[in-house]
N, C-alpha and C. Protein backbone atom coordinates (compact mmCIF):
# COMPACT_ATOMS: atom_id res chain seq x y z
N UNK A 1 50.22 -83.36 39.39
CA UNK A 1 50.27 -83.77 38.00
C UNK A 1 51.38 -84.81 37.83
N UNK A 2 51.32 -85.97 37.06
CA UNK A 2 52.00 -86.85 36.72
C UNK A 2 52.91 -86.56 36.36
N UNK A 3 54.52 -87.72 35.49
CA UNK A 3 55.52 -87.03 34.75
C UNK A 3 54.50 -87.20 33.48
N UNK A 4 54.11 -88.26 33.36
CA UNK A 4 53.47 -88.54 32.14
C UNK A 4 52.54 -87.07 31.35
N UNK A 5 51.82 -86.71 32.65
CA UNK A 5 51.07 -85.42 32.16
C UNK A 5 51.78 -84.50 31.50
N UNK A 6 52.88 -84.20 32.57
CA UNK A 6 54.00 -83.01 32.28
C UNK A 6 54.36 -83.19 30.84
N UNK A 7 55.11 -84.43 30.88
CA UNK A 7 55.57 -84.64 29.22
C UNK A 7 54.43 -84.14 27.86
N UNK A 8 52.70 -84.59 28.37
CA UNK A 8 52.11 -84.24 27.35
C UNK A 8 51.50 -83.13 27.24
N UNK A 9 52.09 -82.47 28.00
CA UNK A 9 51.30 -80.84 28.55
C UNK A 9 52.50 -80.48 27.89
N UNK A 10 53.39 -80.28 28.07
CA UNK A 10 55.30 -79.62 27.43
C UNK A 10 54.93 -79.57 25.69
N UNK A 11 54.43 -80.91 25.42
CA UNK A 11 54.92 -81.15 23.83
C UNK A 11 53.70 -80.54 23.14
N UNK A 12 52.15 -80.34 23.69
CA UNK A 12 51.46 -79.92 23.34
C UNK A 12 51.99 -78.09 22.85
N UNK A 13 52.76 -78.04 23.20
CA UNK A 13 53.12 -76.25 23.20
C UNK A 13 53.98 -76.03 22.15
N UNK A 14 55.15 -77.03 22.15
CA UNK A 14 55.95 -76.95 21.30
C UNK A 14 56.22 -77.59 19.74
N UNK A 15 55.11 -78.55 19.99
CA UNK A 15 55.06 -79.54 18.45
C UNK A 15 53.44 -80.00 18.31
N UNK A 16 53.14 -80.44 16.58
CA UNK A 16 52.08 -80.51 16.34
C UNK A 16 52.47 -81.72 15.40
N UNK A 17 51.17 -82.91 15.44
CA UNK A 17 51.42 -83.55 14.30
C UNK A 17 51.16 -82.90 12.77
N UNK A 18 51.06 -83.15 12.07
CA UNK A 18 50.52 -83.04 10.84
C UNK A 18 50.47 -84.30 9.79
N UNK A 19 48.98 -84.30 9.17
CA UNK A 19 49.32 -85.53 7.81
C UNK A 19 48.90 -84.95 6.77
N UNK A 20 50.17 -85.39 6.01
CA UNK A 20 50.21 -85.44 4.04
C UNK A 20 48.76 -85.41 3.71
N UNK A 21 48.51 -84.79 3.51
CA UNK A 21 46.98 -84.93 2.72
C UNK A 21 46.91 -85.82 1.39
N UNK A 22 48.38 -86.23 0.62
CA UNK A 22 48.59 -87.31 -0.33
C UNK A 22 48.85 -88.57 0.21
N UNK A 23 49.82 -88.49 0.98
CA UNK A 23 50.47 -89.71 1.12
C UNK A 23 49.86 -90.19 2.43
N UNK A 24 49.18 -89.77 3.37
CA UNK A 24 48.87 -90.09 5.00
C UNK A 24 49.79 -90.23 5.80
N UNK A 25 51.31 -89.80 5.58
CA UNK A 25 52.14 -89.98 6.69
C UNK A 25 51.83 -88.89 7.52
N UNK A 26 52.25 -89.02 8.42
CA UNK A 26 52.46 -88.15 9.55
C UNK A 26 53.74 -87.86 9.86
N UNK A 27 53.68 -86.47 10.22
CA UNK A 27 55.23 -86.02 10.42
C UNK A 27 54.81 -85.07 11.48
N UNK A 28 56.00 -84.73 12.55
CA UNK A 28 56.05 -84.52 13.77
C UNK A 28 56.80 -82.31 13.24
N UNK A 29 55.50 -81.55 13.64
CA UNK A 29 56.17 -80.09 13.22
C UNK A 29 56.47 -78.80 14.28
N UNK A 30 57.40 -78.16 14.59
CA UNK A 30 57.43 -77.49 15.65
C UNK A 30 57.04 -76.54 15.67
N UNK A 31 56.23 -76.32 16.93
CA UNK A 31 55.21 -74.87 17.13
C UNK A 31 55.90 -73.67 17.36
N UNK A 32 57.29 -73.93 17.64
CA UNK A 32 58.37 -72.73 18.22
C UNK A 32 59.74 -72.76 17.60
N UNK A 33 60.40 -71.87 17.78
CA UNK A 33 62.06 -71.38 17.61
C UNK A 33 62.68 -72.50 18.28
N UNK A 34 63.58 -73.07 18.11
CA UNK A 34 64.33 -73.25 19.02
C UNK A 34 65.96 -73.08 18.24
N UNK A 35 67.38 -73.13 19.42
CA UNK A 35 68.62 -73.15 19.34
C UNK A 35 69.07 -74.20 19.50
N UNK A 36 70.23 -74.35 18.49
CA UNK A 36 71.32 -75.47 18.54
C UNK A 36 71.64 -76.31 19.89
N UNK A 37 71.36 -77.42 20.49
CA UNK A 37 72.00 -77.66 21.21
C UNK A 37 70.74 -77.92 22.13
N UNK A 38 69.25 -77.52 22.04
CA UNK A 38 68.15 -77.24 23.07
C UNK A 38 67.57 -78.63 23.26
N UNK A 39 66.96 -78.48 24.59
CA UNK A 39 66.37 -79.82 24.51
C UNK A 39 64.67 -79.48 24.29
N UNK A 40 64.32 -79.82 23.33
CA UNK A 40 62.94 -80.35 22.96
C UNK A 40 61.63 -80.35 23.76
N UNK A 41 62.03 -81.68 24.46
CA UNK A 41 61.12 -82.48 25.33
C UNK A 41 61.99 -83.96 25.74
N UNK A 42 61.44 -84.22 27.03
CA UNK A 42 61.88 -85.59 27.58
C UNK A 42 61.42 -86.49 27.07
N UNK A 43 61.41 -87.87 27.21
CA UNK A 43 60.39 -88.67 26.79
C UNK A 43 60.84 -90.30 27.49
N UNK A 44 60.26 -91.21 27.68
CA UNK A 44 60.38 -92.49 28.08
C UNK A 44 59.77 -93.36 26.98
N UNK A 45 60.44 -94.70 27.90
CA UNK A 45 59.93 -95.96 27.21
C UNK A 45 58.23 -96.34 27.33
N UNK A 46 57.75 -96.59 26.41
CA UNK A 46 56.34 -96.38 26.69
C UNK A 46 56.50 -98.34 26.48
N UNK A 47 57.31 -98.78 25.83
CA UNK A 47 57.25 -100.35 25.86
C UNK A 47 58.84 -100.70 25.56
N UNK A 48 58.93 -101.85 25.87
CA UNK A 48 60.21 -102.84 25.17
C UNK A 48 60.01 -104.09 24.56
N UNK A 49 60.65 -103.94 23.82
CA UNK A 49 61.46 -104.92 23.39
C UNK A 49 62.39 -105.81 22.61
N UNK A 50 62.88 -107.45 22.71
CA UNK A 50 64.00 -107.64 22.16
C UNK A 50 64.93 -107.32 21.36
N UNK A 51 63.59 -107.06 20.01
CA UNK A 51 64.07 -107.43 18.93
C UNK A 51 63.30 -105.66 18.05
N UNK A 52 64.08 -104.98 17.56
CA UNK A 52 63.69 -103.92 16.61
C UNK A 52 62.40 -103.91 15.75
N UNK A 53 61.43 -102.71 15.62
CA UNK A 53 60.64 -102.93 14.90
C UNK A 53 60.74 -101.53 14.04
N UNK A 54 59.74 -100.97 13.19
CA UNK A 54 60.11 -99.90 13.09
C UNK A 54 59.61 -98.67 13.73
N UNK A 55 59.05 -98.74 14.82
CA UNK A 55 58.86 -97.86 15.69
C UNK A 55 59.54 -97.55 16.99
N UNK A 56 60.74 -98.46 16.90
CA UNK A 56 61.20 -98.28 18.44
C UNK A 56 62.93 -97.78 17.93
N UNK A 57 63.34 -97.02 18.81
CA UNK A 57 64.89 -96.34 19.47
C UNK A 57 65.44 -97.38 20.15
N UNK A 58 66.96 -98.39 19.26
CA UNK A 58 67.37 -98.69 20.02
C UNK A 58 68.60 -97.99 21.20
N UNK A 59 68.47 -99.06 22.74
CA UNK A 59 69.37 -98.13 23.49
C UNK A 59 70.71 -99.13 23.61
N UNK A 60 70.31 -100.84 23.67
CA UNK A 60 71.23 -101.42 23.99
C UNK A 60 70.86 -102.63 22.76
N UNK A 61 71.45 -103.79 23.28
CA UNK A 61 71.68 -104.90 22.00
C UNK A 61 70.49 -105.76 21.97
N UNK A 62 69.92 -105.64 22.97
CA UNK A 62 68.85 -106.54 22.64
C UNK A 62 67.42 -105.57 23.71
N UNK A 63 67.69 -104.40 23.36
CA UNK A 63 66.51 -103.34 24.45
C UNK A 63 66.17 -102.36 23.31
N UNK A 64 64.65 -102.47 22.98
CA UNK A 64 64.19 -101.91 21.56
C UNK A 64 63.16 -100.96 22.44
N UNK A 65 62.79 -99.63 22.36
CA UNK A 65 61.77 -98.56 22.91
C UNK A 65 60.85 -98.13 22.01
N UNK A 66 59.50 -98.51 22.23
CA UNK A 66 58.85 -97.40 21.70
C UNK A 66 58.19 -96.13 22.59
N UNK A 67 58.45 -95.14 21.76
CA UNK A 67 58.63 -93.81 23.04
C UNK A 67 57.60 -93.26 23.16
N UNK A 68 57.61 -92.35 24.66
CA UNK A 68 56.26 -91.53 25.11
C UNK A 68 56.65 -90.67 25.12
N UNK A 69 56.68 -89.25 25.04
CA UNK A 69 54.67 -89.89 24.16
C UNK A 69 54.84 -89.82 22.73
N UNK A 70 53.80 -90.60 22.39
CA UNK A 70 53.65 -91.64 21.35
C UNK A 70 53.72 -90.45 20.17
N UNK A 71 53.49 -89.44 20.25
CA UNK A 71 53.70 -88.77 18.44
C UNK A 71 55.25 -88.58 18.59
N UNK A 72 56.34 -88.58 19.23
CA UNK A 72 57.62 -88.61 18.93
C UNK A 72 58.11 -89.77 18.06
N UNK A 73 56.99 -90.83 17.60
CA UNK A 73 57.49 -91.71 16.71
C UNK A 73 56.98 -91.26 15.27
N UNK A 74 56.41 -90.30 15.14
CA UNK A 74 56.27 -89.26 13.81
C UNK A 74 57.82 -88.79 13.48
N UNK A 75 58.45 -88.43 14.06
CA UNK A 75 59.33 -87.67 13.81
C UNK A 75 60.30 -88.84 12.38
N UNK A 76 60.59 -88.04 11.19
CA UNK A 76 61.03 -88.77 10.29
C UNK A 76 62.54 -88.92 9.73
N UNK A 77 62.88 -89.58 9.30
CA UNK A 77 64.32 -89.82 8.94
C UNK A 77 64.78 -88.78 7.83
N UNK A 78 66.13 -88.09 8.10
CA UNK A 78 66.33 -87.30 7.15
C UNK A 78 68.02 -87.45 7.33
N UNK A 79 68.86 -87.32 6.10
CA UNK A 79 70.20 -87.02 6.27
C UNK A 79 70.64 -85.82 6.33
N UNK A 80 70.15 -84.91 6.99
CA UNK A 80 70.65 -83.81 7.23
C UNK A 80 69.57 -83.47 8.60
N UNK A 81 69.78 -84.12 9.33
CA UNK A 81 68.97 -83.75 10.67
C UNK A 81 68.55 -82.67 11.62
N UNK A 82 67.94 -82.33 12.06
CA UNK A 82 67.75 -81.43 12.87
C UNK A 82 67.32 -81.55 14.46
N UNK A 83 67.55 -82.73 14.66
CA UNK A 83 67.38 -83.03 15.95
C UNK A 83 67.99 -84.94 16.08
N UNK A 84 68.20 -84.90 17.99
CA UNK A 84 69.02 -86.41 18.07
C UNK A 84 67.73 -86.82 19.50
N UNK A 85 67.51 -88.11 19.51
CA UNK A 85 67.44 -88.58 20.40
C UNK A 85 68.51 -88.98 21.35
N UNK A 86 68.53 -88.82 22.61
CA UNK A 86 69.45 -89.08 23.28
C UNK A 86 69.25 -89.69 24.41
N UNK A 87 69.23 -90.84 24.18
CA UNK A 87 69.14 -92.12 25.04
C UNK A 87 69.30 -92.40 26.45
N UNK A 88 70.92 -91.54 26.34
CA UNK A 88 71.26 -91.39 27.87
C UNK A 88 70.54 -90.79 28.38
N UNK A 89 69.94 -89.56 28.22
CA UNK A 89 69.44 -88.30 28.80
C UNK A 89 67.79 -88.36 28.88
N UNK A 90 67.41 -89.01 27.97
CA UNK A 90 65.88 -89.51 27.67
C UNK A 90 65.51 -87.84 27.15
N UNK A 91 66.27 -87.24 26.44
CA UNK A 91 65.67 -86.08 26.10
C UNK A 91 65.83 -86.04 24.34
N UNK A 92 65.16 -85.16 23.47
CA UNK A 92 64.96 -84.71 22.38
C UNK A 92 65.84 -83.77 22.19
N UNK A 93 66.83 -83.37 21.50
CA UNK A 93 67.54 -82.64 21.57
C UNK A 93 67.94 -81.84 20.04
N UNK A 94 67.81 -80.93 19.93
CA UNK A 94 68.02 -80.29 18.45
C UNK A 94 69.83 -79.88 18.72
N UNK A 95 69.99 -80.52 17.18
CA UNK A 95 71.09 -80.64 17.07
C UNK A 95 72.03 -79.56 15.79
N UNK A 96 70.55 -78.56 15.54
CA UNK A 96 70.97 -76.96 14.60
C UNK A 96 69.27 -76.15 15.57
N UNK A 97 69.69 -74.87 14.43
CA UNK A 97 68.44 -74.42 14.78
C UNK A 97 66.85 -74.87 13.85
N UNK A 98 65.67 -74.56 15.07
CA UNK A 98 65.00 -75.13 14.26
C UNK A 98 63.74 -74.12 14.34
N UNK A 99 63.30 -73.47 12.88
CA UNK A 99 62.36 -72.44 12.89
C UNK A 99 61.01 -73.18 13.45
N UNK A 100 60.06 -71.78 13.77
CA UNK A 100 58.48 -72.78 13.62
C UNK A 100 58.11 -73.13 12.71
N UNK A 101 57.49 -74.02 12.69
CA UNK A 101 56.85 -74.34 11.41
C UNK A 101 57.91 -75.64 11.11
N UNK A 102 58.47 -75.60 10.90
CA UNK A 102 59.58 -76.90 10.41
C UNK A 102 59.43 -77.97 11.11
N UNK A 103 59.48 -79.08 9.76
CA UNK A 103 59.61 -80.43 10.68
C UNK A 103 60.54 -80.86 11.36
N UNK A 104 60.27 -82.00 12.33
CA UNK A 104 61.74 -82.56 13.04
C UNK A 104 62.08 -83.35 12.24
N UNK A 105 62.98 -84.23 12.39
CA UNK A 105 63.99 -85.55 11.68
C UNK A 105 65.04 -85.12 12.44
N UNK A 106 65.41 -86.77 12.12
CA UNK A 106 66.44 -86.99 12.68
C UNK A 106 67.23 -88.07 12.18
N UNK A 107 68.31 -88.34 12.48
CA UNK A 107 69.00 -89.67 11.30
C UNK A 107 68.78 -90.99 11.75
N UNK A 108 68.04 -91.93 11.42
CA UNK A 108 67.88 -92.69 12.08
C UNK A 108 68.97 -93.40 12.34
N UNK A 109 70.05 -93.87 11.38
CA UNK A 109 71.01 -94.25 12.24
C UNK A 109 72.50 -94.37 13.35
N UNK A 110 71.93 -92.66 14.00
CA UNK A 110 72.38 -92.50 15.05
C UNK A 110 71.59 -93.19 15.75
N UNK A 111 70.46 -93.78 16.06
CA UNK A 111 70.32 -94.80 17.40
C UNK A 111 69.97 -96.01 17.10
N UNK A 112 69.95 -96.66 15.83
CA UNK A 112 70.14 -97.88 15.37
C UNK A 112 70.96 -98.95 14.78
N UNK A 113 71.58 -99.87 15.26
CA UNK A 113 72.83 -100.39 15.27
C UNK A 113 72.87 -101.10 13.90
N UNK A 114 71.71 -101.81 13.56
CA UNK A 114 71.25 -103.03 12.05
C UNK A 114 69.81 -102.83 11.94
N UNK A 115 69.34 -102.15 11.44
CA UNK A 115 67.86 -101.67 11.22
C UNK A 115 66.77 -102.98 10.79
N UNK A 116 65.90 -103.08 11.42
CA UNK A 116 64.69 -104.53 10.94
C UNK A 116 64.29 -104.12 9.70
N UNK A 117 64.29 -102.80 9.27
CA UNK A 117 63.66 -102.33 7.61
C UNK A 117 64.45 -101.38 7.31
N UNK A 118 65.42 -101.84 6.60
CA UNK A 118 66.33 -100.40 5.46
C UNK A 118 65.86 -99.90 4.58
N UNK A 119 65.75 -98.83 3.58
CA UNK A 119 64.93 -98.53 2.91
C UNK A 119 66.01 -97.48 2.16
N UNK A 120 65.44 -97.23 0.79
CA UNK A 120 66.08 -96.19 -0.18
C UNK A 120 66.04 -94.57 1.01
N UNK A 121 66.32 -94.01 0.55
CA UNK A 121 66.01 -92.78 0.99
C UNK A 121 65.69 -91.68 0.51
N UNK A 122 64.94 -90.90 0.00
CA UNK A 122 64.45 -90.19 -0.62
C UNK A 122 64.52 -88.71 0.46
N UNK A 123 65.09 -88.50 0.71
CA UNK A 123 64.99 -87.49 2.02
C UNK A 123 65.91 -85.72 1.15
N UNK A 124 66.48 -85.64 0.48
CA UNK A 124 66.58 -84.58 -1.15
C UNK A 124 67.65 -84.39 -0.09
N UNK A 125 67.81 -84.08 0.73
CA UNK A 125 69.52 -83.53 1.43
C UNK A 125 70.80 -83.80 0.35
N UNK A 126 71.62 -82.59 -0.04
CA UNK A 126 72.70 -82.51 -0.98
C UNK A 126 73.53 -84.40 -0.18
N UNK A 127 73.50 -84.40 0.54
CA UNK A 127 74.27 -85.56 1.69
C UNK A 127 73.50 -86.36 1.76
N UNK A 128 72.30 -86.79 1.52
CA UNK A 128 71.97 -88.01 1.09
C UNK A 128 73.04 -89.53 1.23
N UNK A 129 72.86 -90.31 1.87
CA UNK A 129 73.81 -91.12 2.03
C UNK A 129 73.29 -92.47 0.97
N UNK A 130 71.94 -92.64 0.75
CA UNK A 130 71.40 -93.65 -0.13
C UNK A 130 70.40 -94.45 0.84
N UNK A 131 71.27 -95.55 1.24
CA UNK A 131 70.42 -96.46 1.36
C UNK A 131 70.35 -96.80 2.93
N UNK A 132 69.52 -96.72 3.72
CA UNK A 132 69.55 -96.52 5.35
C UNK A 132 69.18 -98.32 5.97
N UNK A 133 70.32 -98.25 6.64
CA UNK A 133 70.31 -99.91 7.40
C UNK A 133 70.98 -99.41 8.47
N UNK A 134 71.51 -98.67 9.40
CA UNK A 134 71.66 -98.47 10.46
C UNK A 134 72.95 -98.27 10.36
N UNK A 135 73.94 -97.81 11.92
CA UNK A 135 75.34 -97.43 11.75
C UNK A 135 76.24 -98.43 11.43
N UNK A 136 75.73 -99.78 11.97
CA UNK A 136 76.88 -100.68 11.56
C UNK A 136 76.75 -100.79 10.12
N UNK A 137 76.45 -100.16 8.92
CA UNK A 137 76.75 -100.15 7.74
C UNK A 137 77.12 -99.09 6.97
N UNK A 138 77.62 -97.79 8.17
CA UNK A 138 78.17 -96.76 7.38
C UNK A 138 79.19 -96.59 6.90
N UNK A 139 80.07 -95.49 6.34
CA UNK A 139 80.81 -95.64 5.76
C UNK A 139 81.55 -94.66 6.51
N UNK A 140 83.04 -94.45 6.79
CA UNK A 140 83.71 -93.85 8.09
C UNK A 140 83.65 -92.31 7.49
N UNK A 141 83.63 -92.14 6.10
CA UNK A 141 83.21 -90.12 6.03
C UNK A 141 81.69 -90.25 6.41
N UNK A 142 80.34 -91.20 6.41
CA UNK A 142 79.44 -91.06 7.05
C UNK A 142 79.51 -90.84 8.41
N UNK A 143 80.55 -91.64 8.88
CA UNK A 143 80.43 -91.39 11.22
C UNK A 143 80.76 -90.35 10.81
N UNK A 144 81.74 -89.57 10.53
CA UNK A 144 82.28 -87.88 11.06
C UNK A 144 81.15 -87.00 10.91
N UNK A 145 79.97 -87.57 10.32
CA UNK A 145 78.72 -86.00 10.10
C UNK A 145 77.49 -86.37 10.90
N UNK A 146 77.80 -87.14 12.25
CA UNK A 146 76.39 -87.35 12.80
C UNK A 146 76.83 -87.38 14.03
N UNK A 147 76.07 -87.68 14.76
CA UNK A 147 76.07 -87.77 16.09
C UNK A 147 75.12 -88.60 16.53
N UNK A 148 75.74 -89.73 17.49
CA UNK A 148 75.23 -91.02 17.58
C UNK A 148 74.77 -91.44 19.54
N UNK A 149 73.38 -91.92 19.80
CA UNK A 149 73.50 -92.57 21.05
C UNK A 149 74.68 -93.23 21.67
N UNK A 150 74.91 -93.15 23.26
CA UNK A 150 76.29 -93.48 23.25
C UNK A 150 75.78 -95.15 23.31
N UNK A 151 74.99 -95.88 23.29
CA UNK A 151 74.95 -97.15 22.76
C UNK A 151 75.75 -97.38 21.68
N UNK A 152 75.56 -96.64 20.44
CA UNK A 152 75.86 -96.74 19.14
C UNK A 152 77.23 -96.59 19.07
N UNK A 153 77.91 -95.25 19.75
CA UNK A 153 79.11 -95.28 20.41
C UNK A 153 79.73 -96.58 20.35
N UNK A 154 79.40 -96.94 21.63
CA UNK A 154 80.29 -98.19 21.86
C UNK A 154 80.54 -99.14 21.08
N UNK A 155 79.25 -99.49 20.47
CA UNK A 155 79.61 -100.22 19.19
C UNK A 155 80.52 -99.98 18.02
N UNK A 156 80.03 -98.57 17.77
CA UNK A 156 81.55 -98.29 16.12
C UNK A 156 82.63 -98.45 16.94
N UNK A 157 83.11 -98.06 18.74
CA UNK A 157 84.47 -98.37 19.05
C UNK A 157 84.44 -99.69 19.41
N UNK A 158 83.62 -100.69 18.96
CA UNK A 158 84.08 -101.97 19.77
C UNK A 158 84.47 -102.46 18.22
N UNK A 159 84.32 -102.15 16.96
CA UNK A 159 84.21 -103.01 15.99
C UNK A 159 85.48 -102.90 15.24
């Protein structure tokens, strides 16, 4: 069996898509328990490139991913997250606990440096930050409540 298989044999067990029956989004929901700190599922670059779109994880400054397998780009933006991509590790990683049934999210800008589409946020979290354009536009009590790719890293310490 492939890695590729493995990966879609793993996620088949543990997550399901689902769509809004109003709105048609799709959101990414977990079939299981998991603990603080667990990893998910692996995942790779299924493409690159240059320049950000809104489907891709950036890792570096000019290296944009869209990931495999492909329903991990369901997973939706929320300010109060429950899971991180982690770049280095190429793994999914929950970052509280996460019941079944519950969706994933994650913040998007822990792995995006200047986002190609910012957008209001509507995501109801008491922490709500407003308006989402990526880390280089947070605000320094925003860095202390997330946890960021170490791409992203380097950047808030280079700036």
């Amino acid at each position: 069996m492939s890695f590729i298989e493995t990966i879609d044999l793993d996620l088949t067990e543990v997550a399901e898509i689902r769509t809004d029956a109003v709105t048609g989004f799709r959101s990414l929901f977990s079939k299981k328990s998991f603990e603080a700190n667990e990893v998910v599922i692996g995942f790779m670059a299924r493409a690159t490139y240059e320049k950000p779109n809104y489907l891709t994880v950036q890792i570096n400054d000019d290296v944009h991913i869209e990931l495999f397998p492909e329903c991990l780009e369901c997973i939706n933006h929320s300010c109060d997250p429950n899971c991180f991509f982690d770049t280095t590790l190429m793994e999914l990683v929950t970052v509280k606990p996460i019941a079944a049934g519950e969706e994933f999210s994650f913040f998007y800008p822990s792995a995006e440096w200047d986002m190609d589409r910012p957008f209001a946020c509507h995501c109801g979290s008491k922490d709500c930050i407003g308006k989402i354009q990526g880390a280089k536009h947070l605000s320094a009590e925003a860095l202390k409540k997330y946890r960021f790719t170490g791409f992203i890293q380097q950047k808030l310490a280079s700036r």
